[in-house]
Protein backbone atom coordinates (compact mmCIF):
# COMPACT_ATOMS: atom_id res chain seq x y z
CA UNK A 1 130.31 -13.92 -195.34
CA UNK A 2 127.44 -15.22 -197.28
CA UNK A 3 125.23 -15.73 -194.40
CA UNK A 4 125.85 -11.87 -193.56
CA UNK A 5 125.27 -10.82 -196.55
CA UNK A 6 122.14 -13.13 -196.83
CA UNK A 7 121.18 -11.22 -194.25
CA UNK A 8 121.11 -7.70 -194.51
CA UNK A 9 121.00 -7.90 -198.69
CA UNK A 10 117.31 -6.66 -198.49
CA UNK A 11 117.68 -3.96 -196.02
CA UNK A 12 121.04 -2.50 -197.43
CA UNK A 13 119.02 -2.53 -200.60
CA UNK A 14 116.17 0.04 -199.39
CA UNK A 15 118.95 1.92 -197.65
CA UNK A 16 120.92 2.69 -200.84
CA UNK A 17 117.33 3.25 -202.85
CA UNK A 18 115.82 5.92 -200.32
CA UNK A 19 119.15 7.68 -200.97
CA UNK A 20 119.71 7.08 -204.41
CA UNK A 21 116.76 8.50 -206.35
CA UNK A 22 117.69 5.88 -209.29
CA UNK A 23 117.41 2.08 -208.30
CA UNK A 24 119.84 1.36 -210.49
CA UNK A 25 121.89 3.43 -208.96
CA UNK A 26 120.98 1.71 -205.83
CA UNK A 27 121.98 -1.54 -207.23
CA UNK A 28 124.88 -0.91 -208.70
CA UNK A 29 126.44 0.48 -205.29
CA UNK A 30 124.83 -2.44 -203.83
CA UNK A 31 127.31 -5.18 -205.90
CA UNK A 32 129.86 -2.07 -205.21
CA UNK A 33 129.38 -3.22 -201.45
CA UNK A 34 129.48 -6.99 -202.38
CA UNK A 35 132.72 -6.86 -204.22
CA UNK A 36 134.48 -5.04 -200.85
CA UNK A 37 132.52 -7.78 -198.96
CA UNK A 38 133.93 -10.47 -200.69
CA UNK A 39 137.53 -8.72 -200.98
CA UNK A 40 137.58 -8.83 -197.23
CA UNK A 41 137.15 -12.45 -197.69
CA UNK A 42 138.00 -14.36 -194.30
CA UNK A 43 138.49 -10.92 -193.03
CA UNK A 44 135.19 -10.27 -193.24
CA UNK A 45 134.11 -13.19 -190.91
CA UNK A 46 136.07 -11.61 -188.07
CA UNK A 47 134.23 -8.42 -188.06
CA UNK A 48 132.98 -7.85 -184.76
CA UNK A 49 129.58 -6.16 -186.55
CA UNK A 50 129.20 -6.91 -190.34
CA UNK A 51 126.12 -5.12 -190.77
CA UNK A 52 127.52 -1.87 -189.50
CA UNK A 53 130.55 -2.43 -191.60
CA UNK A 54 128.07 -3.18 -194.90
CA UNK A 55 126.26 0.26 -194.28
CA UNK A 56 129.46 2.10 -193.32
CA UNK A 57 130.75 0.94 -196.89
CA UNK A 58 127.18 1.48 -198.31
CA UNK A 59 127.13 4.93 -197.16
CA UNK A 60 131.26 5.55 -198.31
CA UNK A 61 130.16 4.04 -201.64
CA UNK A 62 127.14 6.91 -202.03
CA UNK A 63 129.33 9.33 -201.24
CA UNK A 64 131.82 9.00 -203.31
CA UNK A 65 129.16 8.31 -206.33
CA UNK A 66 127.90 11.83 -205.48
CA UNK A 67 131.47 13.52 -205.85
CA UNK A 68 132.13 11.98 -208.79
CA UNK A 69 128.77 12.02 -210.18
CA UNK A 70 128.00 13.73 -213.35
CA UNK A 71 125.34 16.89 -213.68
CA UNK A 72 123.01 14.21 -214.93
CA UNK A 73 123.23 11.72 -212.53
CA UNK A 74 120.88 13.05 -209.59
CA UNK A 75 120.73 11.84 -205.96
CA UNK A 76 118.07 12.67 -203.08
CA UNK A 77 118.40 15.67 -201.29
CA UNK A 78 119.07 13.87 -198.00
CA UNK A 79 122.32 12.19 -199.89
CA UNK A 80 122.96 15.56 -200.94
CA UNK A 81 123.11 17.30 -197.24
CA UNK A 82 124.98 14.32 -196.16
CA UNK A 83 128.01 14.57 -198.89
CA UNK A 84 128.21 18.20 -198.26
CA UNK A 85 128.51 17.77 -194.54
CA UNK A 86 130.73 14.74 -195.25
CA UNK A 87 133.40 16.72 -197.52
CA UNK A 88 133.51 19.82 -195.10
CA UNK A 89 133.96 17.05 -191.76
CA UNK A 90 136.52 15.86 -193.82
CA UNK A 91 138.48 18.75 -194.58
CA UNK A 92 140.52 19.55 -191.42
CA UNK A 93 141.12 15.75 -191.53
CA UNK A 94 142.68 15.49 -195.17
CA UNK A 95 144.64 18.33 -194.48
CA UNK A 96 146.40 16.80 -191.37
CA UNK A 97 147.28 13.59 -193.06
CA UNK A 98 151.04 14.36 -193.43
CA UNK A 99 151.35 15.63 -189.86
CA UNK A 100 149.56 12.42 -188.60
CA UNK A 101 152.15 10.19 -190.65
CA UNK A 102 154.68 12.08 -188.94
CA UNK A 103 153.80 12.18 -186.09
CA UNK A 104 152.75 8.32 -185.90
CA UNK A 105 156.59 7.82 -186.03
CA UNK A 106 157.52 9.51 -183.43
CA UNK A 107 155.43 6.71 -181.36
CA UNK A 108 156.73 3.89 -180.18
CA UNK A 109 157.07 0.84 -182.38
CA UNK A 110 154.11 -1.14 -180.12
CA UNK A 111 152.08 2.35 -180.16
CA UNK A 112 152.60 2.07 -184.13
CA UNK A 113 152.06 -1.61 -184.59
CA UNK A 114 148.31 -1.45 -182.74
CA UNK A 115 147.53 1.61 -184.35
CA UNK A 116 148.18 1.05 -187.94
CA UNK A 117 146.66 -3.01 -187.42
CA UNK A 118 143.47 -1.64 -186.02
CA UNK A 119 142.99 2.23 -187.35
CA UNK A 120 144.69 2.03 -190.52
CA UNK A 121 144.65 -1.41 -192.04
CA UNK A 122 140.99 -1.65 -190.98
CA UNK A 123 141.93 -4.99 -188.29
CA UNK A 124 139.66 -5.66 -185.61
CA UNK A 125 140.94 -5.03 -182.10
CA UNK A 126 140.09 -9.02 -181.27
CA UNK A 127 142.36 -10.20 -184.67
CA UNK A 128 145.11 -8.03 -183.41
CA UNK A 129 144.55 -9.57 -179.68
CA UNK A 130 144.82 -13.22 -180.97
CA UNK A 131 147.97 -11.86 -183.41
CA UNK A 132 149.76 -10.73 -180.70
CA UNK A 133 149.19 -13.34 -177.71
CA UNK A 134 147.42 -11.00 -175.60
CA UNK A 135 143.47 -11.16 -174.81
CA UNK A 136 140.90 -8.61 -176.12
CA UNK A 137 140.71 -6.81 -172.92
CA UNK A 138 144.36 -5.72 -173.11
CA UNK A 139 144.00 -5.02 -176.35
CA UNK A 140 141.49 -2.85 -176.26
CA UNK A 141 143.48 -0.96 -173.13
CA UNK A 142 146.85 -0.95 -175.36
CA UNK A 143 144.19 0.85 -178.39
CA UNK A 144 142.93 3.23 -176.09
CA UNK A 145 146.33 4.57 -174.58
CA UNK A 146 147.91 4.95 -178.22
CA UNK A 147 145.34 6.67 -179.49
CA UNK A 148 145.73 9.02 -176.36
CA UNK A 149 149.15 9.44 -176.86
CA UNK A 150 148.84 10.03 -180.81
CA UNK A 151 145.92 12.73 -179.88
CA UNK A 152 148.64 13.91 -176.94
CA UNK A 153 151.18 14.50 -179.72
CA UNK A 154 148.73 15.71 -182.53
CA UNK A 155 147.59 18.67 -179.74
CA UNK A 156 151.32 19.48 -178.88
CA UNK A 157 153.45 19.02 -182.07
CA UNK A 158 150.55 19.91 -184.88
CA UNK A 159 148.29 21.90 -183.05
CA UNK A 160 145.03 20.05 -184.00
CA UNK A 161 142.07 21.48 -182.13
CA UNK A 162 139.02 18.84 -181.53
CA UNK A 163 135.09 19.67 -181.50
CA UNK A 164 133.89 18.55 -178.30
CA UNK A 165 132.89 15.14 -179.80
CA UNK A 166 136.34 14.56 -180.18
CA UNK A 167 136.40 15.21 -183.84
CA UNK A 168 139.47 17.12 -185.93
CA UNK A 169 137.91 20.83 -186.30
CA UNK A 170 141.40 22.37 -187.51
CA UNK A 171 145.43 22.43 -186.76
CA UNK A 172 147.61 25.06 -187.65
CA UNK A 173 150.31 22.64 -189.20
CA UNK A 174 153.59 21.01 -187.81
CA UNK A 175 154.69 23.31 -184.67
CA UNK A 176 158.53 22.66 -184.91
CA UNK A 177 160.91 20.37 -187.74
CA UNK A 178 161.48 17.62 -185.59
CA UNK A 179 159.97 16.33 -182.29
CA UNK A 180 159.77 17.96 -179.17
């Protein structure tokens, strides 16, 4: 984890300052990343890209400084654009969270399993492989088909509609009571 962090410190660093206008701003959501790092503790050494997961937390950690920022505390305008596009992205999403939970247990218990390890409790698909006994290859096959069949059910039983990037753009809310 150290070595990581060792390692992209200085470029996380101007990151969060070109998009904080205050550098302390910038460092404080800098130690904000460092404290998740080191939370993740040997967690963190299985990621299969640690920098990508530092800026992904980086970037989480601006925006949620810029929703709950005060009137005086001022960001750049690109941090700005970004939370506002964030927030609206994220709207159709928040909205379907009790359909999702729903409709995740209507899967089967191995469709379950995979998907809360690696979607929901933030496990890496090569942790879950060496969990379960099976090599990365099938577990990357078993990720892809349950997330097909969640996105199957999600179409048919919630009515989600997906941008053509595969992103949630809507749903009209749970289609019947039970499954069908």
């Amino acid at each position: 984890m150290v070595r990581a962090w060792q390692t992209h410190e200085s470029e996380l660093r101007n990151y969060l300052r070109h998009r904080a206008v205050d550098a302390d701003t910038a460092d404080d959501v800098l130690q904000d990343v460092f404290v998740k790092a080191m939370r993740q503790g040997q967690g963190f050494c299985t990621l299969d890209n640690p920098r990508a997961w530092l800026f992904q937390v980086a970037r989480n950690a601006l925006v949620d400084r810029a929703r709950t920022a005060h009137p005086h505390e001022v960001f750049s305008d690109e941090l700005a654009e970004t939370t506002a596009l964030s927030v609206e992205a994220l709207a159709p999403v928040d909205a379907l969270a009790d359909c999702v939970a729903r409709t995740l247990g209507e899967l089967t218990e191995e469709d379950q399993r995979i998907l809360r390890a690696c979607d929901l409790e933030g496990q890496t698909q090569r942790a879950f492989a060496q969990a379960q006994g099976l090599s990365l290859p099938a577990a990357k096959s078993r990720l892809l088909r349950a997330r097909q069949r969640l996105r199957d059910r999600l179409t048919q039983v919630c009515r989600v509609s997906f941008e053509a990037d595969g992103s949630v753009c809507g749903h009209d809310g749970r289609a019947a009571a039970g499954p069908t």
